[in-house]
Protein backbone atom coordinates (compact mmCIF):
# COMPACT_ATOMS: atom_id res chain seq x y z
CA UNK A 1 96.70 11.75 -182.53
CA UNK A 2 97.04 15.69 -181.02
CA UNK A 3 96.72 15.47 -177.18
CA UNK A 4 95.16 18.70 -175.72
CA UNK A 5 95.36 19.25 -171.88
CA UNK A 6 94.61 21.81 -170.05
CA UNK A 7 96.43 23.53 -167.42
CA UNK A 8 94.43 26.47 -166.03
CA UNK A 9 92.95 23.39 -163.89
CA UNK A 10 95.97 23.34 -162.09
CA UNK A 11 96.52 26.56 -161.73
CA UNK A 12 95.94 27.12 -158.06
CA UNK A 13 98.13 23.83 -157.49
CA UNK A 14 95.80 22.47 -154.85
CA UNK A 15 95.61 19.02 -154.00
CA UNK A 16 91.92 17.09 -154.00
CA UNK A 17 92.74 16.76 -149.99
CA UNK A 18 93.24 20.44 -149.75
CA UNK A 19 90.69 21.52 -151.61
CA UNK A 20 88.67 19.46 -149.02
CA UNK A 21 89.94 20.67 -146.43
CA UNK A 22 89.30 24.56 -147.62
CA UNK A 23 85.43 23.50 -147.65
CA UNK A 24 85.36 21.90 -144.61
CA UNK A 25 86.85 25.06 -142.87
CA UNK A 26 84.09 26.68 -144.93
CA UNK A 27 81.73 24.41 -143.50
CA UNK A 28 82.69 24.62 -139.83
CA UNK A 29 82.52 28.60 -139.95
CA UNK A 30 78.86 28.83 -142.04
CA UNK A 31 77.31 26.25 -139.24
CA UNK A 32 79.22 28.47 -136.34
CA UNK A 33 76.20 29.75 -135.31
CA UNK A 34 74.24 26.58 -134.95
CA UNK A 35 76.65 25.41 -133.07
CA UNK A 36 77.33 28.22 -130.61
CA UNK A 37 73.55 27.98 -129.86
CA UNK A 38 73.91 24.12 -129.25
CA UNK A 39 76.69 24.48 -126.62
CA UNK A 40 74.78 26.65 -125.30
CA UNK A 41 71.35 24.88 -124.75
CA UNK A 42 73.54 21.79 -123.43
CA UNK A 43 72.81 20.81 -119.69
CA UNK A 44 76.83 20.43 -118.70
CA UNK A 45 80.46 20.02 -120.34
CA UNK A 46 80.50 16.83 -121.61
CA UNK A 47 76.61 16.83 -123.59
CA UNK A 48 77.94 20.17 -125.16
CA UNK A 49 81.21 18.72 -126.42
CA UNK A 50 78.97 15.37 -127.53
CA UNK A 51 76.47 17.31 -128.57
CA UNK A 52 79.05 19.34 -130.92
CA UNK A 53 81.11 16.31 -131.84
CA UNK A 54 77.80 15.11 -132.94
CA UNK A 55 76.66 18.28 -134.82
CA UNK A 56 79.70 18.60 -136.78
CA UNK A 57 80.38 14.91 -137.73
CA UNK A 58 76.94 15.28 -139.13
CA UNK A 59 77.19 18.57 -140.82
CA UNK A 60 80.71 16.96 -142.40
CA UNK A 61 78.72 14.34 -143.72
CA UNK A 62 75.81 15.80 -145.07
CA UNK A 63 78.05 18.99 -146.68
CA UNK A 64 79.69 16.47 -148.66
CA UNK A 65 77.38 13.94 -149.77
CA UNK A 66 75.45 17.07 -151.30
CA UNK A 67 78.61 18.03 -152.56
CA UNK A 68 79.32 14.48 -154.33
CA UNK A 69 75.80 14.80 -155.55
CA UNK A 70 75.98 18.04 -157.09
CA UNK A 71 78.91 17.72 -158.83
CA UNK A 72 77.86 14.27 -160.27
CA UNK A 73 74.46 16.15 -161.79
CA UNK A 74 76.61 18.97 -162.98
CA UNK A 75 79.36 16.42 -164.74
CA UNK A 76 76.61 14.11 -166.45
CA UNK A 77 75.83 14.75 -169.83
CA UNK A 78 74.39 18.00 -171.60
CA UNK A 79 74.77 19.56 -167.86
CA UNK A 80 78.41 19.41 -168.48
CA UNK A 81 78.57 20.66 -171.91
CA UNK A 82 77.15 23.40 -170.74
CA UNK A 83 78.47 24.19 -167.17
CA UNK A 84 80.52 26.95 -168.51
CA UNK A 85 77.63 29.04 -169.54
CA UNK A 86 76.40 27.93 -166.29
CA UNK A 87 78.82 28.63 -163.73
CA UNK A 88 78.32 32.75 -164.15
CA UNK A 89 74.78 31.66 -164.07
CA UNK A 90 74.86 30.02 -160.49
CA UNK A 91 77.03 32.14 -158.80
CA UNK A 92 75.15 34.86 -159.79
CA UNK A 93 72.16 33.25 -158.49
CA UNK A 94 74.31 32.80 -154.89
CA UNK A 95 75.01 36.01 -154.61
CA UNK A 96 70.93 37.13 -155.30
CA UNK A 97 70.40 34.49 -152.74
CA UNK A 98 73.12 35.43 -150.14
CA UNK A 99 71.93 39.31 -150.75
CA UNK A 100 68.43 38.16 -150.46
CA UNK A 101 68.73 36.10 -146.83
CA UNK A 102 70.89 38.91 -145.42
CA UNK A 103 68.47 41.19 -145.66
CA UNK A 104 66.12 39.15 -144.25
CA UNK A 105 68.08 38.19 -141.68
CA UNK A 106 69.22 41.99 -140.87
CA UNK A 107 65.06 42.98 -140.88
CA UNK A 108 64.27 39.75 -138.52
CA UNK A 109 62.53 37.87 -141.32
CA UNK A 110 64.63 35.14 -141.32
């Protein structure tokens, strides 16, 4: 029996932990914003630090169950034959989208 492997997976020699923690840094900085405005609609000190204890517990969660939910659709079946056709595909389509909501954003739309 011929065992293939492949390597370019571990090319970046990240660890599943720090690969988590490099999206939830990315998580805490796109949901800034949000929070900035929460502190700042809190009554005193401690509902603000609650408040944000509470708002990014819950953005923690909810980032990665959608993550774990994604990926599972993406590494089922015919989906996963195909994701690399797909991944120019979809970031493509983030970049449209990113393009798209800054604009918006920048004309007071959003």
């Amino acid at each position: 029996m011929v065992q293939h492997s492949h390597q370019h997976g571990n090319a970046l020699d990240r660890t599943p932990a720090a690969s988590f923690g490099i999206g939830l840094i990315h998580g805490i900085g796109g949901s800034a914003g949000a929070g900035i405005l929460l502190m700042g609609t809190a009554s005193g000190k401690g509902a603000g630090v609650m408040a944000l204890v509470v708002f990014a517990t819950a953005t923690t969660i909810s980032m990665s169950l959608l993550s774990v939910v994604v990926a599972y659709i993406l590494g089922q079946g015919p989906l996963r034959r195909r994701l690399p056709e797909l991944i120019p595909v979809l970031g493509c389509a983030g970049v449209v989208f990113g393009v798209w909501y800054s604009l918006g954003a920048l004309q007071g739309r959003v």
